[in-house]
C-alpha atoms as a PDB file:
ATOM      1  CA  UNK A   1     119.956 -85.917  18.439  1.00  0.00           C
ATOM      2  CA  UNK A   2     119.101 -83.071  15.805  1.00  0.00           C
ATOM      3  CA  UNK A   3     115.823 -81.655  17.106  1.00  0.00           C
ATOM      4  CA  UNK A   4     115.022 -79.507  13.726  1.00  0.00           C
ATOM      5  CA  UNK A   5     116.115 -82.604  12.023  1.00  0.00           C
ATOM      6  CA  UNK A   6     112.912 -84.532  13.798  1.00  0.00           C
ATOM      7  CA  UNK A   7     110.804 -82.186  11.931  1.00  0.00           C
ATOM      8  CA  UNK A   8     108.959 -83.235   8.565  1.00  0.00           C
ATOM      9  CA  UNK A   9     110.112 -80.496   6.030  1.00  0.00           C
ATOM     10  CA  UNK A  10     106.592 -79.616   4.286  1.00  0.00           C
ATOM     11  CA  UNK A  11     106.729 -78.969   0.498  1.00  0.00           C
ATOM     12  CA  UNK A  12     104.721 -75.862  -0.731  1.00  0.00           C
ATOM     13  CA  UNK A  13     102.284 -76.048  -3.334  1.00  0.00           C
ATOM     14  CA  UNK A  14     104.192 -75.930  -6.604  1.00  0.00           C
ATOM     15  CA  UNK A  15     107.539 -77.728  -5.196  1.00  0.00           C
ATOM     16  CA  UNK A  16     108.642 -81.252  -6.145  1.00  0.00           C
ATOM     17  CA  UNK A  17     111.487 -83.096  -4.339  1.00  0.00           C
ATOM     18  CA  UNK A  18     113.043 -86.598  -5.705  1.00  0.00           C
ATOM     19  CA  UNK A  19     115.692 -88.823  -4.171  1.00  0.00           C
ATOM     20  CA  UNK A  20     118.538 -89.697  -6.378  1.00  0.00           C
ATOM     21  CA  UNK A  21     121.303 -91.270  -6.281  1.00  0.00           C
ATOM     22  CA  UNK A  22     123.831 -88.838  -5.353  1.00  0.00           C
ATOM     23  CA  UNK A  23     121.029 -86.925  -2.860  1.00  0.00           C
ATOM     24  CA  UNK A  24     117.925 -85.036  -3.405  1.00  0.00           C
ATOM     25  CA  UNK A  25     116.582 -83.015  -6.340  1.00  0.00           C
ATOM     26  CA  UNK A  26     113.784 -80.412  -5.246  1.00  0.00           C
ATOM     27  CA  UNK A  27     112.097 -78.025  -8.204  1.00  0.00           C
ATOM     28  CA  UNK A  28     109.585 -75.406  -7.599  1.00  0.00           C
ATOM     29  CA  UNK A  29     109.049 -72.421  -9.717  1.00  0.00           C
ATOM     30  CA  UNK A  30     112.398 -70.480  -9.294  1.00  0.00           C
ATOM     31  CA  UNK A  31     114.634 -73.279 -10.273  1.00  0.00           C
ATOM     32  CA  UNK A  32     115.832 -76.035  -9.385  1.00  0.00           C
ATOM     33  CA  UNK A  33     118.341 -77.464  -6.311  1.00  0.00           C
ATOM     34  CA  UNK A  34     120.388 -80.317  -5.463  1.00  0.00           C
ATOM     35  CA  UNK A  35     121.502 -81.619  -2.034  1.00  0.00           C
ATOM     36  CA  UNK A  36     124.024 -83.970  -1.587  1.00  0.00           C
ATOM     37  CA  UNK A  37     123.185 -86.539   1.226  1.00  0.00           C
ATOM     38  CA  UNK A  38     125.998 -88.223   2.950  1.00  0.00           C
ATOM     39  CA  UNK A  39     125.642 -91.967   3.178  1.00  0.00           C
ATOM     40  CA  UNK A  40     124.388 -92.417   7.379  1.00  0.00           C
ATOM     41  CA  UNK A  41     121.333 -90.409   6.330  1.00  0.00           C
ATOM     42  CA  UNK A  42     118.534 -91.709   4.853  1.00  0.00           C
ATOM     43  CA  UNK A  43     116.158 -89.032   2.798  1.00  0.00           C
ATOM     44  CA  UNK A  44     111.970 -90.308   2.272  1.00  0.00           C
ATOM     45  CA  UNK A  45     109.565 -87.603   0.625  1.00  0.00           C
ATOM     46  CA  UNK A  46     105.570 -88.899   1.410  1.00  0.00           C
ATOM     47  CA  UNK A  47     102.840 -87.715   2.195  1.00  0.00           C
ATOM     48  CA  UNK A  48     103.928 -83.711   0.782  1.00  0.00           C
ATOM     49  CA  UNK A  49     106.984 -83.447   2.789  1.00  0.00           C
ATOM     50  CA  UNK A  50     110.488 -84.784   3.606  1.00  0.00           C
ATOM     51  CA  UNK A  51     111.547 -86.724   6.608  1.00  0.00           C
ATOM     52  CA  UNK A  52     115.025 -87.089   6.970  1.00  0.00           C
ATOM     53  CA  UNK A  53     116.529 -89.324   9.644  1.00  0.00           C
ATOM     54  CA  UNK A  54     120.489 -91.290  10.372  1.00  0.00           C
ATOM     55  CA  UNK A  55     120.320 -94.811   9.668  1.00  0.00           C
ATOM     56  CA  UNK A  56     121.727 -95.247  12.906  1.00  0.00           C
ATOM     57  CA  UNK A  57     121.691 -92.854  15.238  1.00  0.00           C
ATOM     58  CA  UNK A  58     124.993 -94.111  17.194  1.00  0.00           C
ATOM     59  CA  UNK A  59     127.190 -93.259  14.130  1.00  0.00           C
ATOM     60  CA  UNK A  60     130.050 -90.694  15.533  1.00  0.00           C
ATOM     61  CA  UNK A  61     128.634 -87.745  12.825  1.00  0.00           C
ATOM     62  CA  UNK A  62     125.129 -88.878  12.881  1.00  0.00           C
ATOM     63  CA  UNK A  63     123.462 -85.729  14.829  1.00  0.00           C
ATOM     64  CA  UNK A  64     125.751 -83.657  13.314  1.00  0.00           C
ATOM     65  CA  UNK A  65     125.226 -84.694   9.552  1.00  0.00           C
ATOM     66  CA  UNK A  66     121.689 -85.094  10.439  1.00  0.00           C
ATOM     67  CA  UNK A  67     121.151 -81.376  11.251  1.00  0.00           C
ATOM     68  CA  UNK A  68     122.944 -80.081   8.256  1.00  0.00           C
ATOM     69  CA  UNK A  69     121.171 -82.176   5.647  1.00  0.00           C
ATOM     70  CA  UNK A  70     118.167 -80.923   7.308  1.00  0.00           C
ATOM     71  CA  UNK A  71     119.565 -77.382   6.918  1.00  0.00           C
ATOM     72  CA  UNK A  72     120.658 -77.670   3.197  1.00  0.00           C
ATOM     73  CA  UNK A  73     116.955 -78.838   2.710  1.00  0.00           C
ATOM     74  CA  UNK A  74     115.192 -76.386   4.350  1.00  0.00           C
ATOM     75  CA  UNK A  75     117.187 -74.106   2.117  1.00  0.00           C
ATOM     76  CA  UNK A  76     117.074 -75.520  -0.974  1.00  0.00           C
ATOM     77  CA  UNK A  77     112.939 -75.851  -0.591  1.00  0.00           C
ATOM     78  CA  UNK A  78     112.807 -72.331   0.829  1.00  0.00           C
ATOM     79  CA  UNK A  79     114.980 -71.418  -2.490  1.00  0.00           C
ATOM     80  CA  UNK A  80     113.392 -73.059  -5.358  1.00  0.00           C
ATOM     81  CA  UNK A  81     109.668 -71.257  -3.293  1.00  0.00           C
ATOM     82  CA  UNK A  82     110.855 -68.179  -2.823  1.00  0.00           C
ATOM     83  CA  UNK A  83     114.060 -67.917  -3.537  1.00  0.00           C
ATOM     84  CA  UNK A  84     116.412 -65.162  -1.273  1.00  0.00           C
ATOM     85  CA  UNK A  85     117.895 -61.806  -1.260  1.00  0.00           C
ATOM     86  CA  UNK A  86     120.748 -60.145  -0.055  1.00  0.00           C
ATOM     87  CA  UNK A  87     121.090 -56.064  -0.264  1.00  0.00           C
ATOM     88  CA  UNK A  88     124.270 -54.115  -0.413  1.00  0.00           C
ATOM     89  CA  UNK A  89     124.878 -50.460   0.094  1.00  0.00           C
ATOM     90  CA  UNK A  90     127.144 -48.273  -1.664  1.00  0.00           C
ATOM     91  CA  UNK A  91     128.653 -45.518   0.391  1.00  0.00           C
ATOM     92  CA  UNK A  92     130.680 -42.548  -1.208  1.00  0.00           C
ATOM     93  CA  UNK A  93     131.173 -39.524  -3.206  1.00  0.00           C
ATOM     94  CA  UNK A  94     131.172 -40.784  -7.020  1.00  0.00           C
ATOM     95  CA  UNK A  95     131.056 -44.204  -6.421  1.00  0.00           C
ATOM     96  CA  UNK A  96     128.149 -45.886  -8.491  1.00  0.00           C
ATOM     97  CA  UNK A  97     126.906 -49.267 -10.113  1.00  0.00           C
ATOM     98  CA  UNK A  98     124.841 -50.303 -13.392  1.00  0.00           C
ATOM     99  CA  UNK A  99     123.792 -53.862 -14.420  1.00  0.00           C
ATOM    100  CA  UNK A 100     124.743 -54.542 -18.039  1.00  0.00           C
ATOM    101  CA  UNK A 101     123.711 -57.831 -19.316  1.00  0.00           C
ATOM    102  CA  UNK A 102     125.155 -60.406 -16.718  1.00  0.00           C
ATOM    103  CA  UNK A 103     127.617 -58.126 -15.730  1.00  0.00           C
ATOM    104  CA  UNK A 104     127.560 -55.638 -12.690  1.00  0.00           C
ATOM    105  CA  UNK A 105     129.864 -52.158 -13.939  1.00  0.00           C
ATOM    106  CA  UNK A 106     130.707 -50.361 -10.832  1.00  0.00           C
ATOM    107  CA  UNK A 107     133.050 -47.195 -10.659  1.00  0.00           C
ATOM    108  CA  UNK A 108     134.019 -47.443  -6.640  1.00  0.00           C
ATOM    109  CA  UNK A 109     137.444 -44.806  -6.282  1.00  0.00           C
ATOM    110  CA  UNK A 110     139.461 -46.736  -8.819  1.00  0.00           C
ATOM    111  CA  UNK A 111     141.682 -45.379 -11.200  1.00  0.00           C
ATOM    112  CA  UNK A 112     139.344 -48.442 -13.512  1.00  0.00           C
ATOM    113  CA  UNK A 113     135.733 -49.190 -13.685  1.00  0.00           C
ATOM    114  CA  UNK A 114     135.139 -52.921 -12.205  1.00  0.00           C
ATOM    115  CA  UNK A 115     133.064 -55.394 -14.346  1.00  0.00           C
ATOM    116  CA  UNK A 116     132.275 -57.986 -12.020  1.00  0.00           C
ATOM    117  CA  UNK A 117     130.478 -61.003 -13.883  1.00  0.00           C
ATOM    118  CA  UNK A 118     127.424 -62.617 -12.301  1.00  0.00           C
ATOM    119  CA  UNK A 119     127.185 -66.293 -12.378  1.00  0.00           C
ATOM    120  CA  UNK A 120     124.289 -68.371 -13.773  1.00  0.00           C
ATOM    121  CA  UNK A 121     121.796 -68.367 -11.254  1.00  0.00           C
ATOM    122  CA  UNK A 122     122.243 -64.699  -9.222  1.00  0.00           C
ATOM    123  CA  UNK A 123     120.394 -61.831 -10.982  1.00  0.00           C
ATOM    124  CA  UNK A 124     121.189 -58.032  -9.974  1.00  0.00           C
ATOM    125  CA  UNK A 125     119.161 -54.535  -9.725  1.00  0.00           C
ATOM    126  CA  UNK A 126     120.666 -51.400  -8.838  1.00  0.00           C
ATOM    127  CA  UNK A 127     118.567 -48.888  -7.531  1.00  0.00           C
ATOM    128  CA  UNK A 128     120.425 -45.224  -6.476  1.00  0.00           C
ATOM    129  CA  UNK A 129     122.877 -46.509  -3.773  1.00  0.00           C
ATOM    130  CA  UNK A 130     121.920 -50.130  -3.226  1.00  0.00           C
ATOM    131  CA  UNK A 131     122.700 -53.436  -5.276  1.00  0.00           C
ATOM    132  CA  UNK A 132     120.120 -56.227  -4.677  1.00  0.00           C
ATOM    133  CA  UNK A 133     121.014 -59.829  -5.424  1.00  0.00           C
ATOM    134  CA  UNK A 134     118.642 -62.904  -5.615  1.00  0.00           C
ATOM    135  CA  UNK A 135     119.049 -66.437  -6.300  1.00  0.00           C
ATOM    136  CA  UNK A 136     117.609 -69.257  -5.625  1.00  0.00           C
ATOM    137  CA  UNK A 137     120.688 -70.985  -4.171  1.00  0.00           C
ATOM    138  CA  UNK A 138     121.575 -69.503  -0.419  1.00  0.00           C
ATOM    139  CA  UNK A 139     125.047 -70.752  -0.545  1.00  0.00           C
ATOM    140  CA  UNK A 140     125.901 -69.363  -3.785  1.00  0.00           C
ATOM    141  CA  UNK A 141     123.952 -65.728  -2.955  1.00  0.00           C
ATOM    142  CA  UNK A 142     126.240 -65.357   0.373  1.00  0.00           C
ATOM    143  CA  UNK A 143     129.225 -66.276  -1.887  1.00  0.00           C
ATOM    144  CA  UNK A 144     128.670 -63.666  -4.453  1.00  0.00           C
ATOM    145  CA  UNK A 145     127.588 -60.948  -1.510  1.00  0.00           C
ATOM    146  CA  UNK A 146     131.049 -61.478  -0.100  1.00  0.00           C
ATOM    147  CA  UNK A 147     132.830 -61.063  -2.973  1.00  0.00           C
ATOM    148  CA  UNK A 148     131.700 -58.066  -4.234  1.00  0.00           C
ATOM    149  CA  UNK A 149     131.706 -56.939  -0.669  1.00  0.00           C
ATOM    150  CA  UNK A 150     135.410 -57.450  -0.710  1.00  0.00           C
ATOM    151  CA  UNK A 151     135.812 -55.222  -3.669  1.00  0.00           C
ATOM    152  CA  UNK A 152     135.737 -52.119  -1.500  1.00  0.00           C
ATOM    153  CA  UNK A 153     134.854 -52.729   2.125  1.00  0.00           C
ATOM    154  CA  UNK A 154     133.598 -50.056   4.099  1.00  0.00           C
ATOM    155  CA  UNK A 155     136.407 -47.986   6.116  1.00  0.00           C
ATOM    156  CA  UNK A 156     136.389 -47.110   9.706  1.00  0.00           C
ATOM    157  CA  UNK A 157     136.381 -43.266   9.191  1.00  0.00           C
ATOM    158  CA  UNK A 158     134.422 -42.080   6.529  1.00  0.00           C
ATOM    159  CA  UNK A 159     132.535 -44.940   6.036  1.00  0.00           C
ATOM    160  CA  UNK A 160     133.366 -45.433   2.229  1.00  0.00           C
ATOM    161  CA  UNK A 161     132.441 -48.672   0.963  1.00  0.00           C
ATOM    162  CA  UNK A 162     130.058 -51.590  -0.086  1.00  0.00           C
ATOM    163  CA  UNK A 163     128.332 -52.761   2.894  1.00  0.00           C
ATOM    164  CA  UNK A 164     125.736 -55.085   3.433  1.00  0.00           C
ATOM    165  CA  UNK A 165     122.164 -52.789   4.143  1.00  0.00           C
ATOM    166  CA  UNK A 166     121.948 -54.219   7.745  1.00  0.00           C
ATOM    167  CA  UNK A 167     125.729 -54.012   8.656  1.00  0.00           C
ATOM    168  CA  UNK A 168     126.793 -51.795  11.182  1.00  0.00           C
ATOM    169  CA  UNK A 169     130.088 -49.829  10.442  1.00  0.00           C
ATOM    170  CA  UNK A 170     131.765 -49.098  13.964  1.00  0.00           C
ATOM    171  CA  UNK A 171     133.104 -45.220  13.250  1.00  0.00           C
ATOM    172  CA  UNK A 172     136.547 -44.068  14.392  1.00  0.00           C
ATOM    173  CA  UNK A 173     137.005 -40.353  15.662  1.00  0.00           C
ATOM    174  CA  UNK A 174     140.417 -40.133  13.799  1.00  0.00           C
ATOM    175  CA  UNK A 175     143.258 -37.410  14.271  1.00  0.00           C
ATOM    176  CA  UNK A 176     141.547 -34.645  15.137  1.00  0.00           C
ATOM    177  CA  UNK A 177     139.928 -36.387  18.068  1.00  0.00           C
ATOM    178  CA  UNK A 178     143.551 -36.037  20.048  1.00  0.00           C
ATOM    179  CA  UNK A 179     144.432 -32.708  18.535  1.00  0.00           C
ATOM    180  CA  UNK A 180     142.591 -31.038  21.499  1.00  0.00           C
ATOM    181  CA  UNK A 181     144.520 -32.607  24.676  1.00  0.00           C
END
């Protein structure tokens, strides 16, 4: 039994959810989400919320499938409300980042400037050091994160890199830590 999935998911004021076919269809004012609903779950919006149950709770992926519908809700209502963020830090002499149309132009110890392209749906603002992302979609925000993460990620003993802004590097002493002995 999913015990967040008992929960009613209440819409804010300016959010509209819809079953479809295929799933569920929520719009609010920064966009709009779909959610595909596997076939043991059943999906009901009333009275300014959605309650989403298993058809039968003895199905072998019931609780499971039931708590991550739930999830992918929660999210996509949270989303199209508020939408989410993700911040990334860039550490290191001369390395720097500019937003140019729907394209994020970093220069990050290359021998070439990277143009990474932002999909439909993230937008980007760089200010000094840090690169902040939002979208509407969680899924898609973590996605693009990572990737540009993996660009340059941060090294053990300088700490060079593009880190998230609540990452912890863990810092290496390096050579001349054993030069002494």
């Amino acid at each position: 039994m999913s015990r967040l999935g008992k929960l009613p998911i209440i819409l804010p004021a300016g959010v509209s959810a819809a079953v479809t076919a295929s799933g569920l269809t929520v719009k609010g004012p920064k966009g709009e989400q779909k959610v595909l609903v596997n076939s043991i779950i059943s999906v009901k919006v009333e009275n300014g919320g959605i309650v989403i149950a298993p058809f039968d709770k003895a199905a072998k992926n019931a609780s499971a499938m039931w708590g991550l519908v739930w999830s992918l809700t929660r999210n996509a209502v949270i989303g199209v409300s508020e939408g989410f963020v993700k911040k990334l830090e860039i550490n290191g002499v001369g390395y720097r980042a500019a937003v140019a149309g729907s394209n994020l132009n970093m220069n990050l110890g290359f021998s070439h400037p990277i143009v990474f392209p932002l999909p439909a749906g993230i937008t980007a603002t760089v200010e000094g050091n840090t690169i902040t992302l939002s979208s509407a979609s969680k899924e898609l925000l973590g996605e693009i994160s990572a990737q540009i993460r993996k660009i340059r990620q941060p090294e053990p003993y300088k700490g060079k890199g593009i880190k998230y802004s609540d990452e912890v590097i863990r810092r290496k002493a390096g050579k001349s830590a054993t030069k002494g002995k």
